[in-house]
Protein backbone atom coordinates (compact mmCIF):
# COMPACT_ATOMS: atom_id res chain seq x y z
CA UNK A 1 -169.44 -29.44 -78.06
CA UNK A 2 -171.85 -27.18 -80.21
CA UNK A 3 -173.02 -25.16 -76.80
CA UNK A 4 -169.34 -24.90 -76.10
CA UNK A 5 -168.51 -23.36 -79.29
CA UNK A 6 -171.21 -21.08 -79.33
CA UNK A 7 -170.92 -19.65 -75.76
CA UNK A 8 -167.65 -19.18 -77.46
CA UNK A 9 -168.60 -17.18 -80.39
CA UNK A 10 -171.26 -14.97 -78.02
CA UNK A 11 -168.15 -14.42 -75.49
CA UNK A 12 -166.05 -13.22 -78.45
CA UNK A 13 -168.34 -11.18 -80.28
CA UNK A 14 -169.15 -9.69 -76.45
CA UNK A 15 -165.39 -8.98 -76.60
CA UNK A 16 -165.14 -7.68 -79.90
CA UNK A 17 -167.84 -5.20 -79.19
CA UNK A 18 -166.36 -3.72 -76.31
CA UNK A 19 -163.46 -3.35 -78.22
CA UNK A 20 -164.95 -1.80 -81.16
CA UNK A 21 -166.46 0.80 -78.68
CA UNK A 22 -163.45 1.20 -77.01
CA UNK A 23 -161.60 2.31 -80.29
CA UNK A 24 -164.09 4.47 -81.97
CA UNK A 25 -164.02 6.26 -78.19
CA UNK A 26 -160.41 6.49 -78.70
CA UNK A 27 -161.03 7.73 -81.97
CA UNK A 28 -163.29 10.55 -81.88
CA UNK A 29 -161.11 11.66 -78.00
CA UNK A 30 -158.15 11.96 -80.16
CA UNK A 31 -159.75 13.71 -82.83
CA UNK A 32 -161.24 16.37 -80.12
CA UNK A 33 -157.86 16.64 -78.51
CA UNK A 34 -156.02 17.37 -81.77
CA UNK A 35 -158.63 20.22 -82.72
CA UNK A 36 -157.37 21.82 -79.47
CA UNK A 37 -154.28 21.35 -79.42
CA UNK A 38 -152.22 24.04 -80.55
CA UNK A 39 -148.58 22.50 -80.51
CA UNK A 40 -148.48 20.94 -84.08
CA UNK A 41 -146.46 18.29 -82.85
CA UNK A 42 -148.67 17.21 -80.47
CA UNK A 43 -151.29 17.71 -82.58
CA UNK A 44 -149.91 15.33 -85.55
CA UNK A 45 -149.32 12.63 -82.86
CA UNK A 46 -152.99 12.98 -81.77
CA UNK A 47 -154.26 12.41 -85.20
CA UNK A 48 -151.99 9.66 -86.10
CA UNK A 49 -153.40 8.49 -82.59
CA UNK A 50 -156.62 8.76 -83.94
CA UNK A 51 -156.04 7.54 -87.19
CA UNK A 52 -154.78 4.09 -85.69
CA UNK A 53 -157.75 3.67 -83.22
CA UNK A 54 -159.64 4.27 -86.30
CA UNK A 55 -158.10 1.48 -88.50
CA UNK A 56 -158.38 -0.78 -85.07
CA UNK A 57 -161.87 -0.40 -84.92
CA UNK A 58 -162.22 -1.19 -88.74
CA UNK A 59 -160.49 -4.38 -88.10
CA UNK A 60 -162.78 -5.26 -85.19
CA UNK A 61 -165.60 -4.47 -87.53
CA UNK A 62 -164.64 -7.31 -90.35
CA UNK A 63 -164.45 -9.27 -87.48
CA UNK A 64 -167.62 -9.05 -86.33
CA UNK A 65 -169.04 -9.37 -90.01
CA UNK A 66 -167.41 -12.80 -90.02
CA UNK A 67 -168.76 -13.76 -87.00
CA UNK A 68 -172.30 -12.70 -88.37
CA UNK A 69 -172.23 -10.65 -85.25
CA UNK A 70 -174.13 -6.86 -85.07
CA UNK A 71 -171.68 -4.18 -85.54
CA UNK A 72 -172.25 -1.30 -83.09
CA UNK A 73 -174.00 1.89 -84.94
CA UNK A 74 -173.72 4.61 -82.05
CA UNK A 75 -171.69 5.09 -79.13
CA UNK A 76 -173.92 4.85 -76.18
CA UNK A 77 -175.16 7.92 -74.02
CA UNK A 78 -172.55 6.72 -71.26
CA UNK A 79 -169.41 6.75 -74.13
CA UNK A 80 -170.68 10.50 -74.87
CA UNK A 81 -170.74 11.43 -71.13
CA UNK A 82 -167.23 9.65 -70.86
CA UNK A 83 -166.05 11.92 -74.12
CA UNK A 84 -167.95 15.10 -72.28
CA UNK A 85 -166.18 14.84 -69.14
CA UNK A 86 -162.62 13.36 -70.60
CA UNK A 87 -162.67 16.29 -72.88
CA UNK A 88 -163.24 18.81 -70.36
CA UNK A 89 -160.14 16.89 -68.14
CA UNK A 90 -157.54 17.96 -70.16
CA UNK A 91 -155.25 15.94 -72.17
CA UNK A 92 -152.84 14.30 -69.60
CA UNK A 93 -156.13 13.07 -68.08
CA UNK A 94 -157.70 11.87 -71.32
CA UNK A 95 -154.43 9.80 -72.18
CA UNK A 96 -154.27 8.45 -68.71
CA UNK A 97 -158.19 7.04 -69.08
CA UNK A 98 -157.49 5.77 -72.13
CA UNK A 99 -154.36 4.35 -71.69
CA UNK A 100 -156.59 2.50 -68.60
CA UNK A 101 -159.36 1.89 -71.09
CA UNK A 102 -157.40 0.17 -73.09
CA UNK A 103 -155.55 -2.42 -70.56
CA UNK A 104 -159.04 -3.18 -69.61
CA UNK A 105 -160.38 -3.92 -73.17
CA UNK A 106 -156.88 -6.30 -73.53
CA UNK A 107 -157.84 -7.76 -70.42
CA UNK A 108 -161.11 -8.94 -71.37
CA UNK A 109 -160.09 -10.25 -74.91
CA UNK A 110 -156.81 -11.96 -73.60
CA UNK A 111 -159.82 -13.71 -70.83
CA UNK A 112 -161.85 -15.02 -74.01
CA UNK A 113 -158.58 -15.93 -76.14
CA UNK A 114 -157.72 -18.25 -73.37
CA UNK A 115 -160.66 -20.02 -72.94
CA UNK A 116 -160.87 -20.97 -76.53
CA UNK A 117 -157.47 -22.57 -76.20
């Protein structure tokens, strides 16, 4: 029962990670998008974008914590390629990738939410 719960724990830190990534990617694309955006419209949806991916990634943070789980410092040099190349995609592009990004993040969670019930 004790090696169950903590391939558990590893699984859902593993999880929580990922998604942490995820949404300080999401973050700093949004960010980068709203700096060139000039259609102030768009450009307040991008940050309020940005500002939820940000508060996401917070809560994924004091998750980790409680876990006593590592909390990611850096995105990795593959996240800053992804940002690199997104950026230089355009925004339709960028919102399509993360749009994907994120089902496959949700994916992955709803995997390890269903193996600890």
């Amino acid at each position: 029962m004790a090696t169950q719960s903590w391939r558990l724990r590893i699984q859902m830190g593993r999880a929580l990670r990922q998604r942490y990534r995820s949404k300080r990617l999401a973050f700093s694309l949004y960010r980068a998008l709203a700096n060139r955006e000039p259609i102030k419209a768009r450009q307040e949806i991008l940050l309020a974008l940005a500002w939820n991916a940000e508060r996401a990634a917070a809560a994924d943070a004091i998750r980790l914590l409680r876990l006593n789980l590592p909390v990611p410092t850096e995105n990795t040099f593959v996240q800053r390629l992804w940002q690199r190349c997104l950026l230089c995609c355009g925004l339709r592009m960028t919102l399509l990738w993360l749009a994907w990004q994120e089902k496959q993040v949700s994916r992955q969670c709803l995997q390890v939410f269903r193996i600890r019930q």
